[in-house]
Structure formats: structure tokens, C-alpha cells
Protein backbone atom coordinates (compact mmCIF):
# COMPACT_ATOMS: atom_id res chain seq x y z
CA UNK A 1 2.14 113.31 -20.98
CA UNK A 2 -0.28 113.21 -23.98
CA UNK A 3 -0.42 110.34 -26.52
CA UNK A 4 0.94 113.28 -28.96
CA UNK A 5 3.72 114.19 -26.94
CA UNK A 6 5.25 110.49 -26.31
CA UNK A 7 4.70 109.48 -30.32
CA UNK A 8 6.55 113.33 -30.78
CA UNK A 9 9.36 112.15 -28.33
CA UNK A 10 9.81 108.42 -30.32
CA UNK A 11 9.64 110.28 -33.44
CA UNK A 12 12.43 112.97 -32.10
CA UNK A 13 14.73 109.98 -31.00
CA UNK A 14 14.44 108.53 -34.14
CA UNK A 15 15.40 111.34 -35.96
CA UNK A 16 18.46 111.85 -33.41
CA UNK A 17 19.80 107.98 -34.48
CA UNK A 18 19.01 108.77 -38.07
CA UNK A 19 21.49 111.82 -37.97
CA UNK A 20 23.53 110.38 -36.45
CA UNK A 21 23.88 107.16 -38.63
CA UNK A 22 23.39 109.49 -42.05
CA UNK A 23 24.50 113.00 -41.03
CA UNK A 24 22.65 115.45 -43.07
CA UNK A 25 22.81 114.17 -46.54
CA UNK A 26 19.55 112.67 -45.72
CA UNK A 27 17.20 115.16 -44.35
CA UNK A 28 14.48 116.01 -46.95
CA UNK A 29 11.02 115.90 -45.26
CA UNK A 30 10.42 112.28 -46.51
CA UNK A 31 13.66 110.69 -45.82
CA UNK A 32 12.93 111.92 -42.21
CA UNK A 33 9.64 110.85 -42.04
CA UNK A 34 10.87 106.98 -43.11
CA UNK A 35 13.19 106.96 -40.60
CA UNK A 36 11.05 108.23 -38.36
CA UNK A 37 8.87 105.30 -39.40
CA UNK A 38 5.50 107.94 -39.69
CA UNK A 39 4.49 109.45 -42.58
CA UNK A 40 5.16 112.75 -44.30
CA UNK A 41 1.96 114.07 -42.94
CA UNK A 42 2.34 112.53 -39.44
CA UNK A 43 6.34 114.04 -39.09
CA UNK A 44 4.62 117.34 -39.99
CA UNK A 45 1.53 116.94 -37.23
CA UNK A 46 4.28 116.23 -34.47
CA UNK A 47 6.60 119.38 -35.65
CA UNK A 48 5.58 122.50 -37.61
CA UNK A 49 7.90 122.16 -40.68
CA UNK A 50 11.28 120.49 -41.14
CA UNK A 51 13.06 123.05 -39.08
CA UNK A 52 11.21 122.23 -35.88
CA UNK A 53 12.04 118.49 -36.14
CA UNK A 54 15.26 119.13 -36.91
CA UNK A 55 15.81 121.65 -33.87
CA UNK A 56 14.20 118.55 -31.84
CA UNK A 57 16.74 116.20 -33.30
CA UNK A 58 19.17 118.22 -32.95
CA UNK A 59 18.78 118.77 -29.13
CA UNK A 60 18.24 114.82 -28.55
CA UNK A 61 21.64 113.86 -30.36
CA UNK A 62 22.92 117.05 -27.92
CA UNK A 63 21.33 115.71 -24.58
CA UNK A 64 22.61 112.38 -25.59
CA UNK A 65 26.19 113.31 -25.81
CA UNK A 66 25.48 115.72 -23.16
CA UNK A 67 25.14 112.60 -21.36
CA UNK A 68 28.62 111.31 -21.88
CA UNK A 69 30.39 114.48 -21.20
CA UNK A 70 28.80 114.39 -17.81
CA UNK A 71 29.60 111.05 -16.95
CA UNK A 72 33.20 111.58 -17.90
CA UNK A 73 33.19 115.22 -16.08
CA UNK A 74 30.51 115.35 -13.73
CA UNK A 75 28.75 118.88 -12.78
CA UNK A 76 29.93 120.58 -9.67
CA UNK A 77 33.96 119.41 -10.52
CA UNK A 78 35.74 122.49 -11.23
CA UNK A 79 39.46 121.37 -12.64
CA UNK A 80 41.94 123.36 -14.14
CA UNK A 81 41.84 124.10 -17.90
CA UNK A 82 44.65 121.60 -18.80
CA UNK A 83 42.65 118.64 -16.77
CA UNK A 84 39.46 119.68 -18.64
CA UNK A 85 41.02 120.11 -22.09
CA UNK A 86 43.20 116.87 -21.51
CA UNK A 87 39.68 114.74 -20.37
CA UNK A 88 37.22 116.18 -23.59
CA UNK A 89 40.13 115.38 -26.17
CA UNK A 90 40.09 112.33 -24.83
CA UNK A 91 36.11 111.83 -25.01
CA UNK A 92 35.84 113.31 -28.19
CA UNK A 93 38.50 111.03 -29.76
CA UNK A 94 36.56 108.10 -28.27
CA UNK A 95 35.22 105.76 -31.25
CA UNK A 96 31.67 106.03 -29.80
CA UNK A 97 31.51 110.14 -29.56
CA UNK A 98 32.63 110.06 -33.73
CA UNK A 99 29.17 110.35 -34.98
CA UNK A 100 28.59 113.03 -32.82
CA UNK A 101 31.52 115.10 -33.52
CA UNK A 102 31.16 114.73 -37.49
CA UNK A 103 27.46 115.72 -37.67
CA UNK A 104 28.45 118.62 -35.46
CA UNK A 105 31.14 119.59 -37.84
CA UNK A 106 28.26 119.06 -40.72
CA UNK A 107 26.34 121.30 -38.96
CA UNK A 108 28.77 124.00 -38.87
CA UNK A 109 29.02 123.49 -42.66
CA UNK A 110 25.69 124.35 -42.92
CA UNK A 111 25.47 127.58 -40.77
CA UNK A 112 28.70 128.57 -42.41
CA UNK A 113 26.73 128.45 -45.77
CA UNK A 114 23.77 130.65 -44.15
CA UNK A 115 21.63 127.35 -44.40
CA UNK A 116 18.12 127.59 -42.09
CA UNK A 117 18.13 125.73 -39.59
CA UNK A 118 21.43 125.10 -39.29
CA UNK A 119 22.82 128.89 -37.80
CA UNK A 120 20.45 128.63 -35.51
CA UNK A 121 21.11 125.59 -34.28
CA UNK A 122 24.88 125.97 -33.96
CA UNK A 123 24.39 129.23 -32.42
CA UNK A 124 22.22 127.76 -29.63
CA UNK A 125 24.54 124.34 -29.56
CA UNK A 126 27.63 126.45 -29.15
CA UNK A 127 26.32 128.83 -26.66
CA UNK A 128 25.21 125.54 -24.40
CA UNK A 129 28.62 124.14 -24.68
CA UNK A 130 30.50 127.35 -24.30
CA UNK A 131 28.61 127.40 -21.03
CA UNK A 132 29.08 123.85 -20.06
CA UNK A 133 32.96 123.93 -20.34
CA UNK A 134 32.60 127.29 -18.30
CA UNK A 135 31.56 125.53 -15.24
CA UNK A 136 33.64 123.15 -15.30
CA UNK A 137 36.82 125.33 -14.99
CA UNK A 138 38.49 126.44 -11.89
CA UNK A 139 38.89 129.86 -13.02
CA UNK A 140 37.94 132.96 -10.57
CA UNK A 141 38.24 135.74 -13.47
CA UNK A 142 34.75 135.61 -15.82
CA UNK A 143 36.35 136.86 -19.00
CA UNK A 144 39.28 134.70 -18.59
CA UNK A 145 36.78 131.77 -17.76
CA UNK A 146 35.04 132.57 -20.88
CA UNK A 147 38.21 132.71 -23.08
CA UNK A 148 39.64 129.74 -22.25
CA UNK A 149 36.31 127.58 -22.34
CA UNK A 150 36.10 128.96 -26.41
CA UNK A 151 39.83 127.80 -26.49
CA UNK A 152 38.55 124.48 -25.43
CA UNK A 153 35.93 124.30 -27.53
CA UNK A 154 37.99 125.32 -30.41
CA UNK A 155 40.50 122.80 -29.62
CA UNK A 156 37.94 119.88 -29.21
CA UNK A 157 36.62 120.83 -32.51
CA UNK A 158 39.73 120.84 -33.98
CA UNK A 159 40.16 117.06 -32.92
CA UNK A 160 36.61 116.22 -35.38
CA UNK A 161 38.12 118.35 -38.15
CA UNK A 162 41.73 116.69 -37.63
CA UNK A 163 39.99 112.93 -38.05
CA UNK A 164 38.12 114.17 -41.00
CA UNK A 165 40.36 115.66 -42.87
CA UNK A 166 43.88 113.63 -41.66
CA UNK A 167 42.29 110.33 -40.06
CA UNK A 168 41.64 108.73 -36.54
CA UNK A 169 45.41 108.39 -35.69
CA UNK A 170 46.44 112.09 -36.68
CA UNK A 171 43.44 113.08 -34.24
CA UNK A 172 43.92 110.72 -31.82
CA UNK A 173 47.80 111.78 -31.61
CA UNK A 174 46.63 115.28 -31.25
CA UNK A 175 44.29 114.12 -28.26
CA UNK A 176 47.25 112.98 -26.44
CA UNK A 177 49.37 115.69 -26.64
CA UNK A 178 46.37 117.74 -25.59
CA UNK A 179 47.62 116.15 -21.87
CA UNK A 180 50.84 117.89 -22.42
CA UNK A 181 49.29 122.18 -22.76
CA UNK A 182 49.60 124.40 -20.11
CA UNK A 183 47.83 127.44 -19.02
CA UNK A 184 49.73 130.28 -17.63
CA UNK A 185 47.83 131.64 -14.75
């Protein structure tokens, strides 16, 4: 690896903590660029323009809590959908997975307002979890595979929305009684 490419990789994993600690209220080329600890010029040598470094962030604070969903559901364990839904309600309730899950719902904001990066970025985060949750379920039929992992997804989200809006205990209530759904087959 170059001397370029490690400083790029510091610089993307301190953008990932800054988002995560400041969401996006903080994301102007400068304000990046101190908490990047480089200058403007040097955050603009390691990515082309803001958009690029925060696409990088973006897939750092992803591969991070990437991570944690795979230590709490590892690949290659299929489960039914009530397991699965029961077990990321529960992570994404957890007090260390909150940052994650409001600066995801931030960055829905965003692409909901046509903002650039952010469509893109949700697209492509969406798309990876849509696919994650996917092959985790123990479901033989593809489109009803695919259904159920957006209902899961939609769900989970729901949880971040239900904190921000109602507070911890409202979505940590609803995490619980996520244990109690059932699929029909």
C-alpha cells in the first residue's frame, strides 16, 4: 500500500468517527478537513471533492457496523424471519449501534431532499443491507426472500425513527415486542 493510500485510509476513519460523533450538521469541506486533522487542500488530494470523502466515510461507518451485525448474526446462519427480525431490533436498540442508526436516518433526510451525495449513498447503503438480511433468511422462495428482508429493514428503521422521535424506552419497547411477530409461511 502507498504512503497515499494509508494517510487516505486514516483520513477516511476519521471522517467515519466524526459522523458519527456530529452527524451531518458538520460536513462543509473545512469542518471535515479539521477533523480529519489535514488541511483543506490535503482532504481534497486524498478524495476528488467532498462527495468522494463522504462516499468513503460513509462506507467505513457501514463496514464498521457491518462488523457488529456479523458478530451478532454471523454469515452462513440462515434463521427464520422472526429470529432475524427479533436479533437486529435487538442490535439496533443497543446503546452502542445509536450513532449509527441516527446518522443513517440523517442520511435518508438528505436523499429524501434530493441532496448529492446523499441518494446515492442511501441507494447503495440500502441495496447492501437489503442483501445482507437476504442471506440471512431461511426462505426458499426469492421474491418472498426479498419482501420480507425490506420488511426487516423497514422495521429496524422504524426502531431509529421511534427513539428519535418518541425516546430510547418507546424504541426499546418496540424492540421487544419485535420477539413476539410471526411470519405466516
Amino acid at each position: 500500500m502507498t504512503v497515499r493510500a494509508v494517510q487516505r485510509q486514516v483520513v477516511t476513519e476519521r471522517l467515519a468517527g466524526h459522523l458519527l460523533a456530529t452527524g451531518l450538521a458538520r460536513t462543509s469541506v473545512r469542518q471535515m478537513a479539521a477533523a480529519a486533522q489535514v488541511s483543506d487542500r490535503m482532504l481534497l488530494y486524498y478524495f476528488k471533492d467532498k462527495a468522494e470523502a463522504l462516499g468513503e466515510a460513509m462506507g467505513h461507518v457501514v463496514a464498521l457496523l457491518g462488523g457488529r451485525l456479523e458478530a451478532a448474526l454471523p454469515a452462513g446462519d440462515r434463521m427464520p424471519p422472526e429470529r432475524l427480525l427479533a436479533e437486529a431490533a435487538r442490535v439496533a436498540t443497543e446503546p452502542e449501534v445509536r450513532p449509527f442508526m441516527a446518522l443513517w436516518m440523517e442520511v435518508i433526510a438528505a436523499a429524501a431532499r434530493g441532496e448529492a451525495p446523499y441518494a446515492a449513498i442511501a441507494g447503495q447503503v440500502t441495496a447492501g443491507f437489503l442483501s445482507w438480511i437476504e442471506t440471512r433468511l431461511d426462505i426458499e422462495d426469492p421474491e418472498r426472500r426479498a419482501a420480507t428482508a425490506g420488511l426487516i429493514l423497514a422495521t429496524v428503521d422504524g426502531l431509529a425513527l421511534l427513539e428519535i422521535g418518541a425516546g430510547a424506552p418507546a424504541a426499546l419497547a418496540a424492540a421487544e415486542r419485535a420477539r413476539d411477530v410471526r411470519f405466516t409461511p
